[in-house]
C-alpha atoms as a PDB file:
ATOM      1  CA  UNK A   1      91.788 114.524 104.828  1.00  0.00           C
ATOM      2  CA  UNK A   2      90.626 117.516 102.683  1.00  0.00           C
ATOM      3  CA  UNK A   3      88.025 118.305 104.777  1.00  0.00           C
ATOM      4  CA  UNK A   4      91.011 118.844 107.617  1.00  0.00           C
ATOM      5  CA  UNK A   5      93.245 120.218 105.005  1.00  0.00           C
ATOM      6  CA  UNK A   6      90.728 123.081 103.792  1.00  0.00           C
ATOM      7  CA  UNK A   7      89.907 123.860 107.252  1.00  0.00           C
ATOM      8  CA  UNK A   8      90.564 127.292 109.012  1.00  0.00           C
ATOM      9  CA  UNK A   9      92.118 126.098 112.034  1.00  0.00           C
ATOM     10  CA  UNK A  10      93.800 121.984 111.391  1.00  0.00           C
ATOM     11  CA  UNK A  11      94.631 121.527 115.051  1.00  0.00           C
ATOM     12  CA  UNK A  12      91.339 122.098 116.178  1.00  0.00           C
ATOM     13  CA  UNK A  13      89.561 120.644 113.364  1.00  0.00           C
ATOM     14  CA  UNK A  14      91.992 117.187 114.261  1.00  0.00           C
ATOM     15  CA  UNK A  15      91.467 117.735 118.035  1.00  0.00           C
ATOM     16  CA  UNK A  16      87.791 117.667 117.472  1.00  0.00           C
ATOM     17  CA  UNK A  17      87.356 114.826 115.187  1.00  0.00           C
ATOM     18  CA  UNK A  18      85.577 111.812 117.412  1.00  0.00           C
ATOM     19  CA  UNK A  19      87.419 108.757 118.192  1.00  0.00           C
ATOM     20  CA  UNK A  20      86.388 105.615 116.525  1.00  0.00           C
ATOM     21  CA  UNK A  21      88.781 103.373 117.180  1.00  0.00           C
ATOM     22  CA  UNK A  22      90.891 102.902 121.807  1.00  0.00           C
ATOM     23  CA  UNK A  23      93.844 103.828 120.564  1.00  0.00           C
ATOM     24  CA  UNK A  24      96.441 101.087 119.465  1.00  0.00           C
ATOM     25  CA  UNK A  25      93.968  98.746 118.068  1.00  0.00           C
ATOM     26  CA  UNK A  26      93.384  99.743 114.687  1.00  0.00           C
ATOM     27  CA  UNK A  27      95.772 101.244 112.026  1.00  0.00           C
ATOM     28  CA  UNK A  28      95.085 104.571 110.429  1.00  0.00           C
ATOM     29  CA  UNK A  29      97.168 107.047 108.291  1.00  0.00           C
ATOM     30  CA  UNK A  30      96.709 110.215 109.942  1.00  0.00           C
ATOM     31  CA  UNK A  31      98.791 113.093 108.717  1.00  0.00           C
ATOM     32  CA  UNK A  32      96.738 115.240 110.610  1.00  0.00           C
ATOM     33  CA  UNK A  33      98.231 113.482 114.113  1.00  0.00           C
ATOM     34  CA  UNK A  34     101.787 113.757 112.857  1.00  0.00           C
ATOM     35  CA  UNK A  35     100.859 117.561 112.562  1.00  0.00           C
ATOM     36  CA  UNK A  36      99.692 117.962 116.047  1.00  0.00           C
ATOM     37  CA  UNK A  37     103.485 116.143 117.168  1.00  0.00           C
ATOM     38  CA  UNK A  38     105.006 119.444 115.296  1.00  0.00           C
ATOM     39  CA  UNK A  39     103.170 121.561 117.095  1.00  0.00           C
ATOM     40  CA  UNK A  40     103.707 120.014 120.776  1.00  0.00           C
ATOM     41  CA  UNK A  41     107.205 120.231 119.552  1.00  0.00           C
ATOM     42  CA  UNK A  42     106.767 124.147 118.941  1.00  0.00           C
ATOM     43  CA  UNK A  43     104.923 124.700 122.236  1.00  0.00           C
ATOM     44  CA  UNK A  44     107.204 122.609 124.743  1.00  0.00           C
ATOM     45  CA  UNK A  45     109.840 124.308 122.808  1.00  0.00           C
ATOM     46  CA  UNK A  46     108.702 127.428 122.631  1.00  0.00           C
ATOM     47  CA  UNK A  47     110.207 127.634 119.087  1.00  0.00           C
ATOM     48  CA  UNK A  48     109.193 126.509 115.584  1.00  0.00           C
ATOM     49  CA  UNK A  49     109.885 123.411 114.443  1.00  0.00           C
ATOM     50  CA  UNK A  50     111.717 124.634 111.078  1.00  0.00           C
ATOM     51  CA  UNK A  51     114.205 126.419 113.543  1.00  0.00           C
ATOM     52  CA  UNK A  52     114.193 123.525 115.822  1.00  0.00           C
ATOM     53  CA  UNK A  53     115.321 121.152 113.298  1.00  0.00           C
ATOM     54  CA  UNK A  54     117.574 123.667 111.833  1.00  0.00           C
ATOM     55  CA  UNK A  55     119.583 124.022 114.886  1.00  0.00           C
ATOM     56  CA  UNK A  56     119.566 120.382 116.197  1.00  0.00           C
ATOM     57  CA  UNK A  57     119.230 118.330 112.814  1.00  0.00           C
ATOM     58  CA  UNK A  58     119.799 120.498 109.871  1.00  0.00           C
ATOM     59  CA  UNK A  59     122.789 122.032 110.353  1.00  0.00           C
ATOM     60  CA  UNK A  60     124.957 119.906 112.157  1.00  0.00           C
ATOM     61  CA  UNK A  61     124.149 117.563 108.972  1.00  0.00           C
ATOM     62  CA  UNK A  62     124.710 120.000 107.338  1.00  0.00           C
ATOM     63  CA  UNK A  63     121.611 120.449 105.251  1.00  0.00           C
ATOM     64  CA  UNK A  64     121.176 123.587 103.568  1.00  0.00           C
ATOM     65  CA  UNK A  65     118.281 122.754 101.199  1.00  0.00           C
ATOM     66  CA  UNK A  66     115.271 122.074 103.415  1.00  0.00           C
ATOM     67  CA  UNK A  67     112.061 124.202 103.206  1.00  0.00           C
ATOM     68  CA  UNK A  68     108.859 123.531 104.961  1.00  0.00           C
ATOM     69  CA  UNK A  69     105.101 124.787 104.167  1.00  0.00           C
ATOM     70  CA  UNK A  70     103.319 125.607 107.121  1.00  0.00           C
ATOM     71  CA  UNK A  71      99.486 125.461 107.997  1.00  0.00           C
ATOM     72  CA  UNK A  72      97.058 128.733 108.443  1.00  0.00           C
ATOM     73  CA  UNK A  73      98.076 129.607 111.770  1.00  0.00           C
ATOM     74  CA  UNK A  74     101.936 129.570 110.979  1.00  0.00           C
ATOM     75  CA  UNK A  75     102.969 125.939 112.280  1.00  0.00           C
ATOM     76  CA  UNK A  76     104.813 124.104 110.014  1.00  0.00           C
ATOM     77  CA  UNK A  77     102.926 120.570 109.293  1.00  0.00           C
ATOM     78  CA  UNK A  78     103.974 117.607 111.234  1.00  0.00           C
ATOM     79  CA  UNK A  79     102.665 115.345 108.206  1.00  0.00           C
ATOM     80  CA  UNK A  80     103.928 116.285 104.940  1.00  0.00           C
ATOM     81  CA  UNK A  81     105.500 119.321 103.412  1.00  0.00           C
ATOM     82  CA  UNK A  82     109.110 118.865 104.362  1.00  0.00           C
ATOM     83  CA  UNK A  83     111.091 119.601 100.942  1.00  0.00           C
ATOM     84  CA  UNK A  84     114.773 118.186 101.326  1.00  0.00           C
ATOM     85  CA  UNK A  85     117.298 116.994  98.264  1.00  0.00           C
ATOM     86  CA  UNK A  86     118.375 113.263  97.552  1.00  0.00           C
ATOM     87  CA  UNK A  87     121.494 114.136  98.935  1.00  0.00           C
ATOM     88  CA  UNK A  88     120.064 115.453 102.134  1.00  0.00           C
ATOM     89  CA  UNK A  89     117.591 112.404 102.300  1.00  0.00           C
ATOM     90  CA  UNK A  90     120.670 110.261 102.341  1.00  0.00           C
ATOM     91  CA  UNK A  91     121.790 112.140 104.645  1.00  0.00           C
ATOM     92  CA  UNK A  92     119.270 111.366 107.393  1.00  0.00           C
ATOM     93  CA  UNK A  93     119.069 107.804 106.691  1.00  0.00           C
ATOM     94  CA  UNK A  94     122.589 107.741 107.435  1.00  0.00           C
ATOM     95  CA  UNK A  95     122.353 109.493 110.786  1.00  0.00           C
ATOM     96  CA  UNK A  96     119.768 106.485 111.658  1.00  0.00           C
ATOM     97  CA  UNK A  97     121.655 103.879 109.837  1.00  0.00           C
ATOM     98  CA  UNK A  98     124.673 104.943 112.496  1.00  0.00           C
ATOM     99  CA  UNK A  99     121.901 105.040 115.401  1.00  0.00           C
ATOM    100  CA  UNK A 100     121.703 108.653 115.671  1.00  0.00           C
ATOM    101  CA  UNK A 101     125.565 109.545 115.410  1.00  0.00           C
ATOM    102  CA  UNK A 102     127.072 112.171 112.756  1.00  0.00           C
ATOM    103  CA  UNK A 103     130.602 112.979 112.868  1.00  0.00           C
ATOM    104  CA  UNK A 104     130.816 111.101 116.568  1.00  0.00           C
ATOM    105  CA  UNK A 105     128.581 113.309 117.834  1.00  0.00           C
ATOM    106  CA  UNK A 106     124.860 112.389 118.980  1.00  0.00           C
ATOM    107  CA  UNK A 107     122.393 113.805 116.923  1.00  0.00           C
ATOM    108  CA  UNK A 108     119.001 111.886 117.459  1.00  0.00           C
ATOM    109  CA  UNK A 109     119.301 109.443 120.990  1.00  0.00           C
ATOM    110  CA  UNK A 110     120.553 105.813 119.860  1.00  0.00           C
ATOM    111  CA  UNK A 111     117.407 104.237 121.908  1.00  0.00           C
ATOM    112  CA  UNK A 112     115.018 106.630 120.171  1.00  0.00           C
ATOM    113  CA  UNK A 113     116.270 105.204 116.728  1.00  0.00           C
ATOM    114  CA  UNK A 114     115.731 101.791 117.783  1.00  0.00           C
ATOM    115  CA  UNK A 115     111.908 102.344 119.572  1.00  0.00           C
ATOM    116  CA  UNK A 116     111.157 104.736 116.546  1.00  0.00           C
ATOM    117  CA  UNK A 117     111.911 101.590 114.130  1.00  0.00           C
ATOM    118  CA  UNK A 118     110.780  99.055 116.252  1.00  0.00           C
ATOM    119  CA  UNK A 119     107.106  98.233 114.618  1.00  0.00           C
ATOM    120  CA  UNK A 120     104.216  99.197 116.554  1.00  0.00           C
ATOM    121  CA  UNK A 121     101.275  97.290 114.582  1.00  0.00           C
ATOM    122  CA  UNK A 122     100.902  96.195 111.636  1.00  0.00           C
ATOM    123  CA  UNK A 123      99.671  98.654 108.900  1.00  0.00           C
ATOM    124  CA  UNK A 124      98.290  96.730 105.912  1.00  0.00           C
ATOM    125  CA  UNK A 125      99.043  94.137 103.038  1.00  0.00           C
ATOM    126  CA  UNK A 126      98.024  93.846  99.785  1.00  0.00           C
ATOM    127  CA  UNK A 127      99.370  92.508  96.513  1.00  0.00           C
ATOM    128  CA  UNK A 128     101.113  95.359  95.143  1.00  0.00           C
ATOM    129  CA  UNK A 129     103.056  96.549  98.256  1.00  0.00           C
ATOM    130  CA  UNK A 130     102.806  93.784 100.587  1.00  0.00           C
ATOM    131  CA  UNK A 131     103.184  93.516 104.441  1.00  0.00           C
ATOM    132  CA  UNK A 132     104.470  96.919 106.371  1.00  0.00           C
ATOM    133  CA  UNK A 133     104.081  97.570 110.015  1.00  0.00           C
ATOM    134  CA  UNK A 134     104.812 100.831 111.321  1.00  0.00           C
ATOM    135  CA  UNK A 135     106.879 101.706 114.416  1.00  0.00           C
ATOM    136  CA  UNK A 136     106.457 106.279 115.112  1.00  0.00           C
ATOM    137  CA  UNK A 137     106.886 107.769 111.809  1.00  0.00           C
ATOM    138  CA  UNK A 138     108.701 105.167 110.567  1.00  0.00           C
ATOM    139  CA  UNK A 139     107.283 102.285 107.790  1.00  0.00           C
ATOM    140  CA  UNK A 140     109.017  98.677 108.797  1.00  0.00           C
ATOM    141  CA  UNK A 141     109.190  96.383 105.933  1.00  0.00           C
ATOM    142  CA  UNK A 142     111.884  93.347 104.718  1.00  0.00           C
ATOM    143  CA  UNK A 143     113.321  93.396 101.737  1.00  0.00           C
ATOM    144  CA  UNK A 144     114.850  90.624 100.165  1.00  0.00           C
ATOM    145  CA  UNK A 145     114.677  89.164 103.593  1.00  0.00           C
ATOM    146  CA  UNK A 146     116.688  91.688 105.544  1.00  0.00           C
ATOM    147  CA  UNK A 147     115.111  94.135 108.353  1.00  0.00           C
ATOM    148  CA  UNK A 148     114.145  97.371 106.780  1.00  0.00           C
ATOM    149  CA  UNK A 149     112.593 100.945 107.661  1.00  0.00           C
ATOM    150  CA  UNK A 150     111.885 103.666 105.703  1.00  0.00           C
ATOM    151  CA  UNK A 151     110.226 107.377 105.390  1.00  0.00           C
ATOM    152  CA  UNK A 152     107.763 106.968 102.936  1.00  0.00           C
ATOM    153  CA  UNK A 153     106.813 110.520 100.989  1.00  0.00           C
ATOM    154  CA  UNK A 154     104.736 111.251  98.514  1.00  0.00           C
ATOM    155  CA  UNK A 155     104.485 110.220  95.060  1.00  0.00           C
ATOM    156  CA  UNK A 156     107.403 108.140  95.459  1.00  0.00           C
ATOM    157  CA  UNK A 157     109.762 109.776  97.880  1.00  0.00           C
ATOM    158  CA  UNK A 158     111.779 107.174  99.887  1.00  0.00           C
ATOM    159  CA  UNK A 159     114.534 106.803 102.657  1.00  0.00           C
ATOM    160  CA  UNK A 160     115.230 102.909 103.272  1.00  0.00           C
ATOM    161  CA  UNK A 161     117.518 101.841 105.964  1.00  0.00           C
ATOM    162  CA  UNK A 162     118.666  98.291 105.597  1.00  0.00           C
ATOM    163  CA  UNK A 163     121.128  97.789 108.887  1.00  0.00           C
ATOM    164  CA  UNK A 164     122.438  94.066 108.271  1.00  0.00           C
ATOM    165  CA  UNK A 165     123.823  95.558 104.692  1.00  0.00           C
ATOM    166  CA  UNK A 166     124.748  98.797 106.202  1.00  0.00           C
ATOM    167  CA  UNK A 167     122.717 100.307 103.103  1.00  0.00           C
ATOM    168  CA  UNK A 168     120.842 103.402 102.978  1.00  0.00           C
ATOM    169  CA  UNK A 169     118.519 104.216  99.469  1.00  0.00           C
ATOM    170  CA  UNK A 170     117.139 107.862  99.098  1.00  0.00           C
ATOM    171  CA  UNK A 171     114.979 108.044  96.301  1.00  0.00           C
ATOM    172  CA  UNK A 172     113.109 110.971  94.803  1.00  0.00           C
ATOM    173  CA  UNK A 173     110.551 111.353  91.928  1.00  0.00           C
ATOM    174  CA  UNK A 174     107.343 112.648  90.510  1.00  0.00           C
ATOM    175  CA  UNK A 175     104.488 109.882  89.835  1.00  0.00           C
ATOM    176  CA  UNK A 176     101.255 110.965  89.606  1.00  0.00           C
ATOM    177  CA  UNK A 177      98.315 109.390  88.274  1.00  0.00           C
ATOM    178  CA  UNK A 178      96.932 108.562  85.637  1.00  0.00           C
ATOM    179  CA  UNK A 179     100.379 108.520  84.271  1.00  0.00           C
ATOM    180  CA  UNK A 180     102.309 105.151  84.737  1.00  0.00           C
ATOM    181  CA  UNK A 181     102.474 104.254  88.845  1.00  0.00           C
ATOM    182  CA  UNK A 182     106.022 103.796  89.081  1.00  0.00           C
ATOM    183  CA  UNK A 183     106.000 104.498  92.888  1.00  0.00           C
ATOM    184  CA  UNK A 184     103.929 101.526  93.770  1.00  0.00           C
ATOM    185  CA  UNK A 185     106.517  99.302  92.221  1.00  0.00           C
ATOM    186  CA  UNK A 186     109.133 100.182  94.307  1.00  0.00           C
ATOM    187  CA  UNK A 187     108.576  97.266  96.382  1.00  0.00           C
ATOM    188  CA  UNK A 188     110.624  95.053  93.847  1.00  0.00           C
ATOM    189  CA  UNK A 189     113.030  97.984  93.045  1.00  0.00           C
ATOM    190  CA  UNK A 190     113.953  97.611  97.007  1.00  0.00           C
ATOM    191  CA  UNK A 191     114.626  94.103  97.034  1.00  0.00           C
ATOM    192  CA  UNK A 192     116.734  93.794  93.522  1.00  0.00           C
ATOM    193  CA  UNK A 193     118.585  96.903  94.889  1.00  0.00           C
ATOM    194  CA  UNK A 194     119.192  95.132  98.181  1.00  0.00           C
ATOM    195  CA  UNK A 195     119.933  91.708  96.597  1.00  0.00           C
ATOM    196  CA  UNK A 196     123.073  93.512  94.035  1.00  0.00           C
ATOM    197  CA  UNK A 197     124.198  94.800  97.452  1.00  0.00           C
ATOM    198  CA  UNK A 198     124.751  91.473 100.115  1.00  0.00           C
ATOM    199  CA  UNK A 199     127.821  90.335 100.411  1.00  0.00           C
ATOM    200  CA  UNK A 200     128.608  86.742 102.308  1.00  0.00           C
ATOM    201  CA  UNK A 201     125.125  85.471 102.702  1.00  0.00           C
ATOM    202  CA  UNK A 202     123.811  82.470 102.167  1.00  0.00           C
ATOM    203  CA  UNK A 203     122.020  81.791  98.670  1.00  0.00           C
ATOM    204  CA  UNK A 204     118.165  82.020  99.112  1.00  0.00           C
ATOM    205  CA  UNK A 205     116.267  78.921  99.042  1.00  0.00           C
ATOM    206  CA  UNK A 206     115.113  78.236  95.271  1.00  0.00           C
ATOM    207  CA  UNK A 207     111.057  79.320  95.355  1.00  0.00           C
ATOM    208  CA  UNK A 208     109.783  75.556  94.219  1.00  0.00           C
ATOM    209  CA  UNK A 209     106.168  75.487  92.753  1.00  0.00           C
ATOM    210  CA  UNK A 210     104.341  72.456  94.029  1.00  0.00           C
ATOM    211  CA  UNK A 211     103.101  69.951  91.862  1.00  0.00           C
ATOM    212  CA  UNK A 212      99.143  71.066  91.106  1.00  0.00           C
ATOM    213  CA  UNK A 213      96.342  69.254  89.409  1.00  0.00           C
ATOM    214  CA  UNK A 214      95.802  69.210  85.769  1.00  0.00           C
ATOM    215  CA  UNK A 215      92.745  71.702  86.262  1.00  0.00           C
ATOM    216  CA  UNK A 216      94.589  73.979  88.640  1.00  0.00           C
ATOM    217  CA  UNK A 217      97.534  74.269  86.183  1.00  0.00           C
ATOM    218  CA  UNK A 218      95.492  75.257  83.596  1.00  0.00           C
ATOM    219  CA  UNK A 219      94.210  78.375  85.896  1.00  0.00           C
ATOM    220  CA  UNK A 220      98.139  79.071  86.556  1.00  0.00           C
ATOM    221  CA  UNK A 221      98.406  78.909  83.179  1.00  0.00           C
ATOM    222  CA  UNK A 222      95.687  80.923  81.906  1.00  0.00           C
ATOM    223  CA  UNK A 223      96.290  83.448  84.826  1.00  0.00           C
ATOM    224  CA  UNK A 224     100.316  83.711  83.321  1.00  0.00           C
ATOM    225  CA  UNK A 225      99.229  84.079  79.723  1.00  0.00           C
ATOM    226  CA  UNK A 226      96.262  86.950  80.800  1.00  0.00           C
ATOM    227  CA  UNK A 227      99.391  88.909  82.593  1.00  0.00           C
ATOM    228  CA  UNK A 228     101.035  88.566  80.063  1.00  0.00           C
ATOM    229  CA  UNK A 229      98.641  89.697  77.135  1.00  0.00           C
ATOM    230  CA  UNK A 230      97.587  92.620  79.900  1.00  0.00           C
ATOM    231  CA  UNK A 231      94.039  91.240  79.179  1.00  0.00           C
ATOM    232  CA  UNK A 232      91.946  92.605  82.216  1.00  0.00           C
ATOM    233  CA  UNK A 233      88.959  91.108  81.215  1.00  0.00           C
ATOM    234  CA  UNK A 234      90.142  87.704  81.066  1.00  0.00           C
ATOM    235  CA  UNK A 235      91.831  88.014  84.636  1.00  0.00           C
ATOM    236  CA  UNK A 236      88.505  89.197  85.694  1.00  0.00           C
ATOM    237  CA  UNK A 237      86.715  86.070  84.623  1.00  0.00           C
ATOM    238  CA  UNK A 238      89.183  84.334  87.012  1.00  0.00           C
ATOM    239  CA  UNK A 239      88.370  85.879  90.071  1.00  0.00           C
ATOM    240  CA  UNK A 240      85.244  84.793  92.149  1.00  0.00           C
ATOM    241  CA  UNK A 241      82.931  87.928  92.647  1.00  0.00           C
ATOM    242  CA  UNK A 242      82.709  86.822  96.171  1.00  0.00           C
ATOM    243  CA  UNK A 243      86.507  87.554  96.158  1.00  0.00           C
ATOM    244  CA  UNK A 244      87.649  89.009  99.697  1.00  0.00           C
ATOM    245  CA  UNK A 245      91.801  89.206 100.782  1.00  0.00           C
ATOM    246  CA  UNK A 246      92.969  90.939 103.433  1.00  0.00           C
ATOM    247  CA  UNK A 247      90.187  93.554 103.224  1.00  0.00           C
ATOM    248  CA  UNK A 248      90.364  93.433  99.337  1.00  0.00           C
ATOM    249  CA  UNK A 249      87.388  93.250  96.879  1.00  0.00           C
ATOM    250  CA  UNK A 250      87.107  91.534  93.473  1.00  0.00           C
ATOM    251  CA  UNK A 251      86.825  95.227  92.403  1.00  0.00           C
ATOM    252  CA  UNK A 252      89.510  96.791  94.015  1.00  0.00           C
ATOM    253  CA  UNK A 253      91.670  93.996  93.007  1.00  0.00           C
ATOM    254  CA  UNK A 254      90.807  94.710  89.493  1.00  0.00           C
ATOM    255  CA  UNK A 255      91.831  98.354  90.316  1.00  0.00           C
ATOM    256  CA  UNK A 256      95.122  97.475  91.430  1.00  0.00           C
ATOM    257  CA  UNK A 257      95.578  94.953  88.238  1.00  0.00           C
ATOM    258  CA  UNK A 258      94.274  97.909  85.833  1.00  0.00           C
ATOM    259  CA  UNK A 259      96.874 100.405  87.108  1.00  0.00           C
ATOM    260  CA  UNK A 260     100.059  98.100  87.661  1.00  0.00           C
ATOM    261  CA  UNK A 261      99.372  95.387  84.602  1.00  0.00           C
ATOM    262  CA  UNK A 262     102.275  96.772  82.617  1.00  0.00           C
ATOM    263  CA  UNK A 263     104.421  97.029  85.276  1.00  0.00           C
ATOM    264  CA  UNK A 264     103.846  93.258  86.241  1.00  0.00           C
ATOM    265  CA  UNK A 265     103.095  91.419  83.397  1.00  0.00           C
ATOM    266  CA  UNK A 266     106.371  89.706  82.922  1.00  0.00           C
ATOM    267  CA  UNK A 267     106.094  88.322  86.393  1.00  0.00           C
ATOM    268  CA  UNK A 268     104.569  84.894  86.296  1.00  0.00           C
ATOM    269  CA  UNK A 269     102.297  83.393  89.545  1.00  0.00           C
ATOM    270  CA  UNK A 270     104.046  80.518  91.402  1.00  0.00           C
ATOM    271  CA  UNK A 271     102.061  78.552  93.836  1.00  0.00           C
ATOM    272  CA  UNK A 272     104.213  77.000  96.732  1.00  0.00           C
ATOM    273  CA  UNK A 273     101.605  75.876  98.769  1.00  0.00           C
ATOM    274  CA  UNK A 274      98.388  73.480  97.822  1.00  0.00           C
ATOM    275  CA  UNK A 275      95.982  72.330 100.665  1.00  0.00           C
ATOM    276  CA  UNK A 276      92.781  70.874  98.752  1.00  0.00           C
ATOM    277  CA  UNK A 277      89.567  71.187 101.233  1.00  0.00           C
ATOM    278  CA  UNK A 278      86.722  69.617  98.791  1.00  0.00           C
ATOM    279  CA  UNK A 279      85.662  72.556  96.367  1.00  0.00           C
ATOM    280  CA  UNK A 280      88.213  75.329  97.868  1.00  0.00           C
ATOM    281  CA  UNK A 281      91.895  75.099  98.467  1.00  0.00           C
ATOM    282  CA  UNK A 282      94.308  76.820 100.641  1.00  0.00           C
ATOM    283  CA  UNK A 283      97.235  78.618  98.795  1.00  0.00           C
ATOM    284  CA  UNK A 284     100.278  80.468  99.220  1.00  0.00           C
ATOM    285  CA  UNK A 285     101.052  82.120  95.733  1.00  0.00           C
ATOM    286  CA  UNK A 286     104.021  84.109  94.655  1.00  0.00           C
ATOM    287  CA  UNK A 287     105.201  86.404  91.596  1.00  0.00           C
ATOM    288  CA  UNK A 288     108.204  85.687  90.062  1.00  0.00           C
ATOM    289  CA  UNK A 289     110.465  87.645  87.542  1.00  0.00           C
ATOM    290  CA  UNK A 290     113.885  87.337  86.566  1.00  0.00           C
ATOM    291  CA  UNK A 291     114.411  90.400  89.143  1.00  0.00           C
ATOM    292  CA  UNK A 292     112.873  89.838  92.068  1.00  0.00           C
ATOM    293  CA  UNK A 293     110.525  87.255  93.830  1.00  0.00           C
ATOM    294  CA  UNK A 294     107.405  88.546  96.225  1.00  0.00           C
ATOM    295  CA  UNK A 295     104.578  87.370  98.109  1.00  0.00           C
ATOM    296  CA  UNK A 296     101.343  87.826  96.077  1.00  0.00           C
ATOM    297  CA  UNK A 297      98.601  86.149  97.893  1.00  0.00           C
ATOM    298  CA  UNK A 298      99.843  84.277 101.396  1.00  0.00           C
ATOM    299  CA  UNK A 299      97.159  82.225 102.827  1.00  0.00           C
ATOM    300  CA  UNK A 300      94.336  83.084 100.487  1.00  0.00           C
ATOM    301  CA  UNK A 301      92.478  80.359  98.476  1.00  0.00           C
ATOM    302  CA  UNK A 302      90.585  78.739  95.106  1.00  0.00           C
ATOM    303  CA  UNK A 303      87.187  77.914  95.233  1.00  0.00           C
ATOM    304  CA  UNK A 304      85.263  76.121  92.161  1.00  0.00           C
ATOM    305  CA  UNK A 305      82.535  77.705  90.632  1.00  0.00           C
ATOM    306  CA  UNK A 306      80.359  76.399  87.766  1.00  0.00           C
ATOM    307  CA  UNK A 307      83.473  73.950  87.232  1.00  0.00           C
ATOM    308  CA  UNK A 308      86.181  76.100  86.981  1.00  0.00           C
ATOM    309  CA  UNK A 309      88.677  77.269  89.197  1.00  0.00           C
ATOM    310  CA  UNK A 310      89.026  81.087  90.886  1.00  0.00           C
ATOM    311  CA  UNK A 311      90.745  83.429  92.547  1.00  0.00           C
ATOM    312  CA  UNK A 312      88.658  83.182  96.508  1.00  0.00           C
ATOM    313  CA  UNK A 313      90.812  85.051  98.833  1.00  0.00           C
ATOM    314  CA  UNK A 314      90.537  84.673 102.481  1.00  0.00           C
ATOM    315  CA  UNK A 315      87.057  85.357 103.915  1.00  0.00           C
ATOM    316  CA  UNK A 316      83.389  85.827 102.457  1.00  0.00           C
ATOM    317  CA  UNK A 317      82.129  89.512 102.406  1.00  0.00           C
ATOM    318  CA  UNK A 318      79.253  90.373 104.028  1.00  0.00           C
END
């Protein structure tokens, strides 16, 4: 990405990067793609895409606040670099929350909001945000168990779209690290936003811990109180260093825990699933507040080491 983005030419530089991957089988942020899409748009258009978007988007929505960095050669970048208000965030999720319509009048084509949401592949999961898939430009996610999409910006820009609640969340702020990661907890924010919101559904299913072992309580236990204390080092001791989830090592694990610790240390760890297999077990865990309940670690497992208990994950690493 900086390579591309300190380049003297970024549409060449992107066109001649080699493919790795058939396209469509493997999932890969590439802001340098979503550029290229801006300018096909300026070519088959034979305008920019600022003015493009001005006259077909922008103004009929009446946005007045947009500006837009462009790249060396004068095309505005297809992947970031968009500047818009909350207010005019809103206003966009609205004009896909109403499949494309503003004031009665078509703005965006109703089937392109519905193909542009409609997820594609699955993007990743891990224990901080979860599972997304992504449909074109678009980040599909449930929240509180309803349908979702959303533009995801940096630093914790968001527009979230949740249809069934006929709810639209623009949020804007500046998070940068070191400082505290407030973006990446945004996950939660979503779902206790969504949850103050519905209206005539049916209460949610109590989360129910299973009943657990003396042993493997004390783990829960001692896992709960290390949160709690924000004591790294002990949560460290109670992962296996042959620790693999979803593409996650023991050490970047710890990673997440260092940054997001404070942010997550009232949450306790529920396990809802228990499936003993001699010295591993298969388990679905959860985190629990008195805000919001998420998946942690679906389908991931405990193995015993030297007689205690750990963290396992999902597969052995190479």
């Amino acid at each position: 990405m900086r390579s591309w983005y300190l380049s003297s030419n970024w549409a060449k530089y992107t066109i001649q990067l080699p493919l790795e991957n058939n396209p469509g089988d493997v999932f890969k942020y590439n802001s340098s793609i979503s550029h290229l899409l801006s300018i096909i748009l300026s070519k088959s258009t034979k305008t920019s895409t600022l003015d493009f978007a001005k006259r077909n988007l922008f103004e009929p929505l009446g946005i007045q606040s947009a500006y837009w960095h462009s790249d060396p050669q004068g095309h505005y970048i297809g992947g970031f670099g968009l500047g818009l208000s909350t207010r005019d965030l809103a206003k966009f999720g609205f004009l896909y929350l109403n499949n494309g319509y503003w004031n009665d009048q078509s703005i965006v084509p109703e089937y392109w909001v519905k193909e542009s949401t409609n997820p594609q592949i699955q993007a990743f999961s891990n224990p901080i945000y979860g599972t997304f898939r992504y449909g074109y430009q678009w980040w599909v996610k449930e929240v509180d168990g309803c349908f979702s999409y959303r533009a995801w910006g940096r630093r914790g820009q968001f527009i979230v779209i949740v249809p069934e609640l006929d709810l639209v969340i623009a949020v804007t702020s500046e998070t940068a690290q070191p400082h505290p990661p407030t973006s990446i907890y945004y996950n939660p924010l979503f779902d206790l936003v969504v949850a103050s919101v519905q209206r005539k559904r049916p209460p949610k299913k109590p989360l129910k811990a299973v009943e657990l072992p003396a042993d493997v309580t004390k783990f829960v236990t001692q896992n709960n109180q290390a949160r709690s204390n924000k004591d790294l080092e002990t949560m460290a001791d109670l992962i296996s260093d042959r620790f693999l989830h979803n593409g996650i090592t023991k050490q970047m694990a710890l990673k997440f825990l260092s940054r997001t610790l404070s942010y997550t240390s009232e949450a306790k760890i529920i396990i809802t699933r228990f499936e003993p297999e001699g010295e591993k077990t298969k388990i679905d865990v959860w985190l629990k507040d008195k805000y919001f309940e998420a998946p942690f670690m679906t389908g991931s497992k405990l193995i015993k080491e030297t007689g205690h208990w750990k963290w396992y994950g999902n597969q052995v690493p190479n």
